[in-house]
C-alpha atoms as a PDB file:
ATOM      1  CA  UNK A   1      -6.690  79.971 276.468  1.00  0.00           C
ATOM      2  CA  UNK A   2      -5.517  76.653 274.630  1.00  0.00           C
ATOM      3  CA  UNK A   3      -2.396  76.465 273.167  1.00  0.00           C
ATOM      4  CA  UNK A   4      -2.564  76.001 269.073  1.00  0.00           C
ATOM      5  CA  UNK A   5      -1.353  73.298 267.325  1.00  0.00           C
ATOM      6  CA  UNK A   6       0.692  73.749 264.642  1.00  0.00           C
ATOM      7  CA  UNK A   7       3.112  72.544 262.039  1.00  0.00           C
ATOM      8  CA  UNK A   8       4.731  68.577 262.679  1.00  0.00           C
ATOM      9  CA  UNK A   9       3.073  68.131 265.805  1.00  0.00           C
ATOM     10  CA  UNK A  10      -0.479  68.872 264.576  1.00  0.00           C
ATOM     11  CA  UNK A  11      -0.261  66.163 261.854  1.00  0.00           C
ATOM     12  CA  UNK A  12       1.160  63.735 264.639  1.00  0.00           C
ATOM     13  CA  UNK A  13      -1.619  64.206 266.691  1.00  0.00           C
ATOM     14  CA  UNK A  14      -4.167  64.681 264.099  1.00  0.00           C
ATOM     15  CA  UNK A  15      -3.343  61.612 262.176  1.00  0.00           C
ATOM     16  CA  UNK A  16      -2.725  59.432 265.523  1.00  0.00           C
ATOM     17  CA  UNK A  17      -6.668  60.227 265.979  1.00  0.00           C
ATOM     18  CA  UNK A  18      -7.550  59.463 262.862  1.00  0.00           C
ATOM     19  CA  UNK A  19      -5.469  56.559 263.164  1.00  0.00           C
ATOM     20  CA  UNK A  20      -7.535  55.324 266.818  1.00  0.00           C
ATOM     21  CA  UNK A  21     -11.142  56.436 264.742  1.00  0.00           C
ATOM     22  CA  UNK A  22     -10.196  53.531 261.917  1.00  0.00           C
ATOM     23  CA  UNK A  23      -9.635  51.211 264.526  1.00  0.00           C
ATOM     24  CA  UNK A  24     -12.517  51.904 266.057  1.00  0.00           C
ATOM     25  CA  UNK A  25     -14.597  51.329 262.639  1.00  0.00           C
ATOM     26  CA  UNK A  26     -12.834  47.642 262.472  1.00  0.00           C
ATOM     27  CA  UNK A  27     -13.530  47.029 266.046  1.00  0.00           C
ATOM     28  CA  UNK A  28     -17.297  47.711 264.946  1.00  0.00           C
ATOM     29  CA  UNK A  29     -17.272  45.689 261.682  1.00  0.00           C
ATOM     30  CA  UNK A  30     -15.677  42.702 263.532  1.00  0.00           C
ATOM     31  CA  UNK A  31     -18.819  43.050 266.209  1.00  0.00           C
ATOM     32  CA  UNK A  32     -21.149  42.488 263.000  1.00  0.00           C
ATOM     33  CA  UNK A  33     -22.007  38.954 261.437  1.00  0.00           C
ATOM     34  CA  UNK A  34     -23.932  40.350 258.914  1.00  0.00           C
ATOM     35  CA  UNK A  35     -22.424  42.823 254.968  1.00  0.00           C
ATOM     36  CA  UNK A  36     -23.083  46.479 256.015  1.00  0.00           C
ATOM     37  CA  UNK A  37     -22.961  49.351 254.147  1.00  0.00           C
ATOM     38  CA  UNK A  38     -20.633  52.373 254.651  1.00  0.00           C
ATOM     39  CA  UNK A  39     -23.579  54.394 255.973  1.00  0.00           C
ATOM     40  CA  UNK A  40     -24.778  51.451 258.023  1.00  0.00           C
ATOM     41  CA  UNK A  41     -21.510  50.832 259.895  1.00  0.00           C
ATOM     42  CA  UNK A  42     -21.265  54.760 260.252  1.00  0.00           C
ATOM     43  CA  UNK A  43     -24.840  54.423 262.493  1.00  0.00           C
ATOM     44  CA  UNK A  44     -23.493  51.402 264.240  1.00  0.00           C
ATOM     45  CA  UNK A  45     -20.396  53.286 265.430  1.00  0.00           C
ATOM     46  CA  UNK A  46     -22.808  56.174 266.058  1.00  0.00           C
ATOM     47  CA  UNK A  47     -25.007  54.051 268.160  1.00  0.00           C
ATOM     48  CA  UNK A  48     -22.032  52.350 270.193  1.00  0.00           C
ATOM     49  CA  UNK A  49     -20.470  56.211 270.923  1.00  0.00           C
ATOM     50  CA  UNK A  50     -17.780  55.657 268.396  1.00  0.00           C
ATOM     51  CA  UNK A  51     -17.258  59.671 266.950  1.00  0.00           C
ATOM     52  CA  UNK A  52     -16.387  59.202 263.713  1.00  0.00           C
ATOM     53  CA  UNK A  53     -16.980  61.197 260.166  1.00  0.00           C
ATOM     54  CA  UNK A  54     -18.672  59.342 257.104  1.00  0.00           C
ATOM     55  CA  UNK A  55     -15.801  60.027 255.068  1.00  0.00           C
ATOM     56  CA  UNK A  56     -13.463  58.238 257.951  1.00  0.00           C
ATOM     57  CA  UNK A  57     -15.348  55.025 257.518  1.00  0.00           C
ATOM     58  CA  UNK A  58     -15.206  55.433 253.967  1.00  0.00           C
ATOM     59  CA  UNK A  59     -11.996  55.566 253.787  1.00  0.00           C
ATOM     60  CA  UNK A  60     -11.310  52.898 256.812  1.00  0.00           C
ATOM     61  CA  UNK A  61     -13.068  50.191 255.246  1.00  0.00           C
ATOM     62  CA  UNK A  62     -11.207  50.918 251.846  1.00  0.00           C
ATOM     63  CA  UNK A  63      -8.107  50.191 253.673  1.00  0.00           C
ATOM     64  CA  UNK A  64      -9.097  47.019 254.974  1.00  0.00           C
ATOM     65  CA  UNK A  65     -10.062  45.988 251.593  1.00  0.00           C
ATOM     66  CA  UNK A  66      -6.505  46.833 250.208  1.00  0.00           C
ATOM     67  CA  UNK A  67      -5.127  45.314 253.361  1.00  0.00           C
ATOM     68  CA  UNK A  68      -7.469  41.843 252.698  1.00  0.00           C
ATOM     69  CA  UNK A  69      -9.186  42.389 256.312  1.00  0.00           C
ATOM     70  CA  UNK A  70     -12.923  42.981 254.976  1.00  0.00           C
ATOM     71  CA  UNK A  71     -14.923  41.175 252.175  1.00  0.00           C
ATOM     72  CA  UNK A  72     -16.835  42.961 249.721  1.00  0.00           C
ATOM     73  CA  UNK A  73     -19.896  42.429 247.504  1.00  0.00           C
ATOM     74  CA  UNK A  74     -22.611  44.410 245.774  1.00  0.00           C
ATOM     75  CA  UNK A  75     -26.074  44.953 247.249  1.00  0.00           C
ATOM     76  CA  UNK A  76     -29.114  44.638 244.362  1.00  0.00           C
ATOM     77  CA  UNK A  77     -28.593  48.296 243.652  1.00  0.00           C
ATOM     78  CA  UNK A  78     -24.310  48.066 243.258  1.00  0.00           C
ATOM     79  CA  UNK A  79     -23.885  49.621 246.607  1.00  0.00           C
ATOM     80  CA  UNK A  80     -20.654  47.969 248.546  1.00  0.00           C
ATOM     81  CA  UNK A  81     -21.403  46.279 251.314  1.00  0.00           C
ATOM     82  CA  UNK A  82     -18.642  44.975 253.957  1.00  0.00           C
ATOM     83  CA  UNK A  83     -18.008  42.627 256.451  1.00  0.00           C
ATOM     84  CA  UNK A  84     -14.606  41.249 258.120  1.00  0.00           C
ATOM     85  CA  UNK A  85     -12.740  38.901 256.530  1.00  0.00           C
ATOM     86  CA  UNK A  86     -12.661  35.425 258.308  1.00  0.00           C
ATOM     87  CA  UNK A  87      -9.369  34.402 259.578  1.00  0.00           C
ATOM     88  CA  UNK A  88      -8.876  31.512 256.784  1.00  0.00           C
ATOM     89  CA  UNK A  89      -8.617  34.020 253.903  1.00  0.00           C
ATOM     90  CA  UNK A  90     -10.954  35.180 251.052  1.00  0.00           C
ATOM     91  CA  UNK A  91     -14.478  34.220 250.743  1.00  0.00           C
ATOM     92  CA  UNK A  92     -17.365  33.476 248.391  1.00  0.00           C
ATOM     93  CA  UNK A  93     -20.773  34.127 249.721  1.00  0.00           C
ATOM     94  CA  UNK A  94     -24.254  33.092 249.249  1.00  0.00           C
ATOM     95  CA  UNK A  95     -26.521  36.107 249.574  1.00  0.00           C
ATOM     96  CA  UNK A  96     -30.542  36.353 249.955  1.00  0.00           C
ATOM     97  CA  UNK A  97     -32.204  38.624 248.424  1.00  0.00           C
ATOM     98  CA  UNK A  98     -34.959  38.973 250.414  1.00  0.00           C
ATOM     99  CA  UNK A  99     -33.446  39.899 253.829  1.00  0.00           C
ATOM    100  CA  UNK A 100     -29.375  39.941 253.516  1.00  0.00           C
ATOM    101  CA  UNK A 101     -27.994  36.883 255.276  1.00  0.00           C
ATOM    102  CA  UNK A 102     -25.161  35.749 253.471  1.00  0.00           C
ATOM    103  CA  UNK A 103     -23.559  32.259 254.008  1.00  0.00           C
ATOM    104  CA  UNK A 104     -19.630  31.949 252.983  1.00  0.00           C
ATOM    105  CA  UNK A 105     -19.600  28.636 250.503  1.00  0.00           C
ATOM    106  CA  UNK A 106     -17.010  26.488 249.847  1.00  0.00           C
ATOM    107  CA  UNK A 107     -15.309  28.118 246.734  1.00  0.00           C
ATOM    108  CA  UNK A 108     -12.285  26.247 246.026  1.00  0.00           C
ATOM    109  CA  UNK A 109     -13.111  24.487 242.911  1.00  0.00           C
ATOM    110  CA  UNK A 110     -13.649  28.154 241.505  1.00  0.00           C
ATOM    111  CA  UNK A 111     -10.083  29.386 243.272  1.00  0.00           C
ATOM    112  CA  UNK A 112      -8.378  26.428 241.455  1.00  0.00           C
ATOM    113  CA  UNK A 113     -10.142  27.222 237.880  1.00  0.00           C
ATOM    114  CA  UNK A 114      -9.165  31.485 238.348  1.00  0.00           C
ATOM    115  CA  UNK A 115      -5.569  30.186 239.040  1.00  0.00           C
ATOM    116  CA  UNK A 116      -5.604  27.632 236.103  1.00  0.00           C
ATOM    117  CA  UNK A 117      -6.915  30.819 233.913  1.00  0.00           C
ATOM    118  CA  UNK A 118      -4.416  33.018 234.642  1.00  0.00           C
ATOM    119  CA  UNK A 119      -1.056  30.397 234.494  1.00  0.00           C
ATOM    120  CA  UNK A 120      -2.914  28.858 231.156  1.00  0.00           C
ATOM    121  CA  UNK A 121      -3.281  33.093 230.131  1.00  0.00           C
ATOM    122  CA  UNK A 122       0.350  33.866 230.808  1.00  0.00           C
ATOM    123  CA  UNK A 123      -1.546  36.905 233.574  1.00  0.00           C
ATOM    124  CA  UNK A 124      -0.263  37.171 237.284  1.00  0.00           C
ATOM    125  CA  UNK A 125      -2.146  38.550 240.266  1.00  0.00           C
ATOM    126  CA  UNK A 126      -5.527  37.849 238.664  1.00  0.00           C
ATOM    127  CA  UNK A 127      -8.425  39.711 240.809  1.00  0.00           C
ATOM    128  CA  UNK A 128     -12.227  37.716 240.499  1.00  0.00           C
ATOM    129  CA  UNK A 129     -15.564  38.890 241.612  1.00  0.00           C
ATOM    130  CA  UNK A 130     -18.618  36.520 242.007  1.00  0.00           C
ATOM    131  CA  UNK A 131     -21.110  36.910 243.813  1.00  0.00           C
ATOM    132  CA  UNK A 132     -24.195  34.673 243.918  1.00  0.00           C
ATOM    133  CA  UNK A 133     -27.633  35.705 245.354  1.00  0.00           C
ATOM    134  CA  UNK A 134     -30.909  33.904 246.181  1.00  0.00           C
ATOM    135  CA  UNK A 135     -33.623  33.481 248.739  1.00  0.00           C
ATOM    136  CA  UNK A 136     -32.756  31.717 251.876  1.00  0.00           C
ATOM    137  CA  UNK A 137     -35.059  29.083 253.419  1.00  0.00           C
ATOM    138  CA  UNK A 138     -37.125  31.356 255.954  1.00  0.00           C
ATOM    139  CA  UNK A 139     -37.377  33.963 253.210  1.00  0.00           C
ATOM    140  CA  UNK A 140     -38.522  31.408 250.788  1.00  0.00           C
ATOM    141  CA  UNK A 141     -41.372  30.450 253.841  1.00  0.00           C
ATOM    142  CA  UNK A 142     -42.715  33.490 253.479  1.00  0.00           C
ATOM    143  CA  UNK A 143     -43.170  34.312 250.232  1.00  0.00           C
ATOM    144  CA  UNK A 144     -44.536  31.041 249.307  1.00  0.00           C
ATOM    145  CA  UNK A 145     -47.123  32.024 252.222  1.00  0.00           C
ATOM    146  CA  UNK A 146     -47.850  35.385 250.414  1.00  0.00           C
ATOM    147  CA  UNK A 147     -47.796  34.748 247.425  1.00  0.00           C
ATOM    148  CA  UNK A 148     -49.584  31.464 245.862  1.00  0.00           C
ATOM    149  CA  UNK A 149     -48.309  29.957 242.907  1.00  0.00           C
ATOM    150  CA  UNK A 150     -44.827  31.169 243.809  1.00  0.00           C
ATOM    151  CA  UNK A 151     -43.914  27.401 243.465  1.00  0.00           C
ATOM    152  CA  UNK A 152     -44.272  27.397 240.189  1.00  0.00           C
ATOM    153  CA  UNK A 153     -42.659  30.311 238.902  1.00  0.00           C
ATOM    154  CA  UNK A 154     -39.500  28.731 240.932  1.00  0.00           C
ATOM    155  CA  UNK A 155     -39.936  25.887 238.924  1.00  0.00           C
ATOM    156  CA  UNK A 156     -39.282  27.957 235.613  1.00  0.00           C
ATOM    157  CA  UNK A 157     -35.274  28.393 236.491  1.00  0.00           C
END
């Protein structure tokens, strides 16, 4: 029979797993262009034989957001969706609608005005979220191709 675990050594071991299983969730974002839900990246790591519980990756991609190493926004519904941070910091993105490409934009106008904001406010370690959504080129393609007279409702924005 196998030996028990028990008392320090168990919560060594146990949280040196745990520890290799949250790796293993980044090492699966970081193979993904594209935001993916919690549930999503839980199926990817499923599908590349990565064992890992729901509640793991929950809590895995929470730490990289604390940590700055994944990007955040809200899908149409407010679910969080993830994807790793690029290497030159925090992002802005360009989302469509239609199929979920997202396109990181040059955001530094915006950077300078939330920094202005808080030194003009007298706040420190002001947070932001902005997220801006539309329908991408190909996605546009198709639903003018669908859908006639979709040019002109674009027209009314």
């Amino acid at each position: 029979m196998g030996r028990r675990r028990s008392g320090q050594h168990a919560h060594v071991t146990l949280g040196a797993r745990t520890a290799r299983r949250r790796v293993a969730v980044e090492s699966v974002l970081a193979d993904h262009e594209e935001f993916v839900s919690a549930r999503q990246l839980h199926s990817l790591a499923t599908l590349q034989g990565v064992r890992v519980g729901l509640t793991t990756v929950y809590r895995a991609l929470r730490e990289m957001e604390e940590r700055g190493r994944a990007d955040v926004v809200l899908d149409e519904s407010g679910e969080r969706l993830y994807r790793m941070r690029a290497a030159d910091g925090h992002q802005h993105y360009l989302i469509c609608r239609s199929c979920g490409t997202s396109r990181a934009i040059d955001s530094s106008a915006l950077e300078d005005w939330v920094e202005r904001v808080g030194k003009d406010s007298d706040f420190a370690a002001l947070e932001h979220l902005v997220q801006l959504s539309g329908v991408c080129a190909p996605c546009q393609d198709v639903t003018r191709e669908d859908a006639p007279g979709w040019e002109d409702s674009a027209d009314l924005g």
